[in-house]
N, C-alpha and C. Protein backbone atom coordinates (compact mmCIF):
# COMPACT_ATOMS: atom_id res chain seq x y z
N UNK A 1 129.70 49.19 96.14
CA UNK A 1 128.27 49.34 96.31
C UNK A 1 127.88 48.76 97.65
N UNK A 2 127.10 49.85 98.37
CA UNK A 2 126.43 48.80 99.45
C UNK A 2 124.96 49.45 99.69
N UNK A 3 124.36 48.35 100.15
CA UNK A 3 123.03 48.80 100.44
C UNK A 3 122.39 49.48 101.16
N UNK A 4 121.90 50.75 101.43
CA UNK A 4 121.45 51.28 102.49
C UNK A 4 119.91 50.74 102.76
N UNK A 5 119.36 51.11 104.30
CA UNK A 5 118.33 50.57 104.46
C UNK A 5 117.64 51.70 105.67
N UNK A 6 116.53 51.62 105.39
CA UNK A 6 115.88 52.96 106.08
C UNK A 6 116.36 54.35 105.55
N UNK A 7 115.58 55.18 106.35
CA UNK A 7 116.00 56.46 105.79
C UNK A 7 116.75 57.45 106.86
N UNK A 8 117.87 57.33 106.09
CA UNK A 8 119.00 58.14 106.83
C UNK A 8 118.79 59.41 107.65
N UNK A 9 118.12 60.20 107.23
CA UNK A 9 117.45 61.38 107.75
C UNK A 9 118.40 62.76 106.72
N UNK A 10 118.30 63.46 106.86
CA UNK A 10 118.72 64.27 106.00
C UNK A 10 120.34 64.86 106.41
N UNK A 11 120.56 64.99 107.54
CA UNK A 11 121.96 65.03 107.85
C UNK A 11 122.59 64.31 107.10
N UNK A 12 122.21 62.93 107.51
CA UNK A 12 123.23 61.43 107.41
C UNK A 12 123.23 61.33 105.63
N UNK A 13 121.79 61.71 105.14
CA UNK A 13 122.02 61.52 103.52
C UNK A 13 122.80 62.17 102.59
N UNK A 14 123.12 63.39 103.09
CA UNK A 14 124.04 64.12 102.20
C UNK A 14 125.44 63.82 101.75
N UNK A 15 125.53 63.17 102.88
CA UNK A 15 127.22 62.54 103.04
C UNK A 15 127.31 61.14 102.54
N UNK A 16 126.12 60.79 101.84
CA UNK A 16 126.59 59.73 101.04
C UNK A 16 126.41 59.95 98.95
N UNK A 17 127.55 59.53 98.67
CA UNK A 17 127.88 59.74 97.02
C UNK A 17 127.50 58.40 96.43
N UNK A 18 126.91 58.31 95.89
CA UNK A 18 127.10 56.70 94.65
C UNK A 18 127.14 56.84 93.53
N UNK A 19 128.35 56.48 93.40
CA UNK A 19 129.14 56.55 91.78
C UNK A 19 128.49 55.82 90.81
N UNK A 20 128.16 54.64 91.25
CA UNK A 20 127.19 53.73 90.18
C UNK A 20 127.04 52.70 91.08
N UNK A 21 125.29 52.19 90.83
CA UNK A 21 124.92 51.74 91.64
C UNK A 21 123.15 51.56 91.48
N UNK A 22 121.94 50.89 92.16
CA UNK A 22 121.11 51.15 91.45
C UNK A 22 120.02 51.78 92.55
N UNK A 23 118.58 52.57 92.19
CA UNK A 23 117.18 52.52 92.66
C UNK A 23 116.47 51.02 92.44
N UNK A 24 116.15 50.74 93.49
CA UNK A 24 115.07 49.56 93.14
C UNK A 24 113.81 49.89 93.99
N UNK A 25 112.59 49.79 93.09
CA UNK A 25 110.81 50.20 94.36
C UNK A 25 111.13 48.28 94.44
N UNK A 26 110.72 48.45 95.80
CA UNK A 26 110.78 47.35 96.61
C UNK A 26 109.23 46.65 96.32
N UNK A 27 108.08 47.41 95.79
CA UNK A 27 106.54 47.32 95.47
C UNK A 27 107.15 46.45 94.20
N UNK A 28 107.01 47.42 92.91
CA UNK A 28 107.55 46.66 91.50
C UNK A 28 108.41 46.25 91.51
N UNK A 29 109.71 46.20 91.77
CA UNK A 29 110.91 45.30 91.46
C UNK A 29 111.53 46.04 90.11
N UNK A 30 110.89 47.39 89.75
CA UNK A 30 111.91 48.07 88.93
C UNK A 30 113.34 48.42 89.72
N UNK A 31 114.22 48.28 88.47
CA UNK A 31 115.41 48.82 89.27
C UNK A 31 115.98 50.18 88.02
N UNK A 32 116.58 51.14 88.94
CA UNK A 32 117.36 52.24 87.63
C UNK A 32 118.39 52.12 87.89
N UNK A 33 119.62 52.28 87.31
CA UNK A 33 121.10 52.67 87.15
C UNK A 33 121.55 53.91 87.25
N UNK A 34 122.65 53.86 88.68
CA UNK A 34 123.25 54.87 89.31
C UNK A 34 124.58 54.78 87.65
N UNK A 35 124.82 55.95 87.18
CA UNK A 35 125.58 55.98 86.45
C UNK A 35 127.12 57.07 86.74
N UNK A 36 128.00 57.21 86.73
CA UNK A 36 128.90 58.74 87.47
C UNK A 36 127.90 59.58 88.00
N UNK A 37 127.66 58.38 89.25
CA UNK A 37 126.62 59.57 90.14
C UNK A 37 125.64 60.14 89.13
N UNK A 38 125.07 59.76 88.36
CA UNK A 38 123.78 60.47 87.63
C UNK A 38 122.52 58.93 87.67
N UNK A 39 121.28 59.21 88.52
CA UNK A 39 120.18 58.12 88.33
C UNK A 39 119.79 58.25 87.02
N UNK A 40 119.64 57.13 86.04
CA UNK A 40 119.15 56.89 85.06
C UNK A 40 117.52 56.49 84.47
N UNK A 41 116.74 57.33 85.20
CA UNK A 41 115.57 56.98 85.38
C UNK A 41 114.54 57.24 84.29
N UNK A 42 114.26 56.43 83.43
CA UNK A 42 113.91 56.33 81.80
C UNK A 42 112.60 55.56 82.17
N UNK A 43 111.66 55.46 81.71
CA UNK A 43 110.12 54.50 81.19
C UNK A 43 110.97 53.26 80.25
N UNK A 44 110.62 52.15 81.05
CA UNK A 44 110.98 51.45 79.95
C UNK A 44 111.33 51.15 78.86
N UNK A 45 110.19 52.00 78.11
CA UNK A 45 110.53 52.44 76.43
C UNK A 45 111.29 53.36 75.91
N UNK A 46 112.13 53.84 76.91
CA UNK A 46 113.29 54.87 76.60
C UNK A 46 114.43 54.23 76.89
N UNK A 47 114.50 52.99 77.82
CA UNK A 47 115.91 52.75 78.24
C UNK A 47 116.27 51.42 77.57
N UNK A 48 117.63 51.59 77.08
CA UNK A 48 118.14 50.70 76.26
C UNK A 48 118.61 48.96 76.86
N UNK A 49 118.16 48.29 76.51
CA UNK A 49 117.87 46.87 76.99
C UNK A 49 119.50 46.64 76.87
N UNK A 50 120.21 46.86 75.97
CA UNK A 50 121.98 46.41 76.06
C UNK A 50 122.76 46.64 76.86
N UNK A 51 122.36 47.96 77.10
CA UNK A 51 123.06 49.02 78.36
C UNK A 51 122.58 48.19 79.48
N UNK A 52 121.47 48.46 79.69
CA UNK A 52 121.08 47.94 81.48
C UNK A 52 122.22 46.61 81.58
N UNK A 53 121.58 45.27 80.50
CA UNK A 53 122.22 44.14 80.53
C UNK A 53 123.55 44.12 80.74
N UNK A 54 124.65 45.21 80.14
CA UNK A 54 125.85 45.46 80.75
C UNK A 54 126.14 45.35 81.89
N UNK A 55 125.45 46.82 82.48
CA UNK A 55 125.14 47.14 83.60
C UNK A 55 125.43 46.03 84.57
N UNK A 56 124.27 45.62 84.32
CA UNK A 56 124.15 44.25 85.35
C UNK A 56 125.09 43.21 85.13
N UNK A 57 126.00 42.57 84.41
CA UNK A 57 126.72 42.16 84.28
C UNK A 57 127.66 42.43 84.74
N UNK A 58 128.15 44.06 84.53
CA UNK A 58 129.27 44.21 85.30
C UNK A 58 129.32 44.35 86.70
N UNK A 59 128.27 44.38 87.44
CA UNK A 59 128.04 44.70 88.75
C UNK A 59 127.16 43.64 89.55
N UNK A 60 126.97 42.42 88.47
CA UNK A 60 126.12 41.31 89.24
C UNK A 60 127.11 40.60 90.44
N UNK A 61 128.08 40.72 90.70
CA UNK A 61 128.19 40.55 92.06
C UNK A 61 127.84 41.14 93.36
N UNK A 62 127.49 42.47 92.85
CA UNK A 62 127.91 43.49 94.05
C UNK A 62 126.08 44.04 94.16
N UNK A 63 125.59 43.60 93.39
CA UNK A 63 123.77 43.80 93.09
C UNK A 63 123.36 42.83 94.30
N UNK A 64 121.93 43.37 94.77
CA UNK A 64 121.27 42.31 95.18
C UNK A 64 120.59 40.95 94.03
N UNK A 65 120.35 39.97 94.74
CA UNK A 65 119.41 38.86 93.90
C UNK A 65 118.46 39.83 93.10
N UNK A 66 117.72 40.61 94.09
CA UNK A 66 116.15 41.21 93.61
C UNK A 66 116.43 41.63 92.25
N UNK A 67 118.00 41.96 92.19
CA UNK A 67 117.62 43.09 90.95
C UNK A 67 118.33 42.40 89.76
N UNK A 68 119.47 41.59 90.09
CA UNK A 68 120.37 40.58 88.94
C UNK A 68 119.02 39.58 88.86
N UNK A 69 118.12 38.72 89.00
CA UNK A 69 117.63 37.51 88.54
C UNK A 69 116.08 38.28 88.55
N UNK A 70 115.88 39.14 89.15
CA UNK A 70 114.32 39.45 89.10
C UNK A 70 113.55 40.43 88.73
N UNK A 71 115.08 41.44 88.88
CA UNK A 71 114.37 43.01 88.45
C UNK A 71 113.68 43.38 87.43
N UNK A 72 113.20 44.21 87.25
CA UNK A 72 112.02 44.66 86.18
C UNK A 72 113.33 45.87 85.21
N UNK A 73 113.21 46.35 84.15
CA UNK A 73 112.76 45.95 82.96
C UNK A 73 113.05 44.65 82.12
N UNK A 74 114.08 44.27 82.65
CA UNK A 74 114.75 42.80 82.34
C UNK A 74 116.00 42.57 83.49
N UNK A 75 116.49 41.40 83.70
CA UNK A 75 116.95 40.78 84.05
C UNK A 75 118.33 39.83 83.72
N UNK A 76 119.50 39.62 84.70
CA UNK A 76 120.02 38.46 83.97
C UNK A 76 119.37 37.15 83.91
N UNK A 77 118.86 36.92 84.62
CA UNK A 77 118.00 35.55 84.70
C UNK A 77 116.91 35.49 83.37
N UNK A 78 116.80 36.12 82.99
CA UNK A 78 115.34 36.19 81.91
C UNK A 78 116.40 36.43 80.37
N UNK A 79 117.61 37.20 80.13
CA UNK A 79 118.05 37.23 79.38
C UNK A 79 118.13 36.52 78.60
């Protein structure tokens, strides 16, 4: 996982894949889950609180802070 920053422009974006990995709005501090390359983008009340927490577990190294201790729908820090 790595972070991109700005916007690539449309050339440069095509040529990037993420296998799993997340969306975070930088406004709310929601984050979604890149899953085999599929965004997981659910309303809160659709997405399963065990799963994400996995999620983040298995990838809290490679996550930013924002999204392991602070992100919105939950958090490891709040767990």
């Amino acid at each position: 996982m790595e972070e991109l920053q700005g916007d690539p422009g449309c050339d440069e974006c095509i040529k990037y894949e993420v296998a799993d990995g997340v969306l975070r709005c930088p406004q709310c501090g929601r984050w979604y889950p890149i899953m085999d390359e599929i965004p997981i983008m659910l309303p809160d009340e659709m997405r399963k609180k065990e799963e994400d927490l996995n999620f983040l577990t298995r990838y809290k190294d490679k996550l930013p802070k924002e999204v392991v201790e602070e992100g919105k729908p939950w958090n490891l820090k709040e767990s």
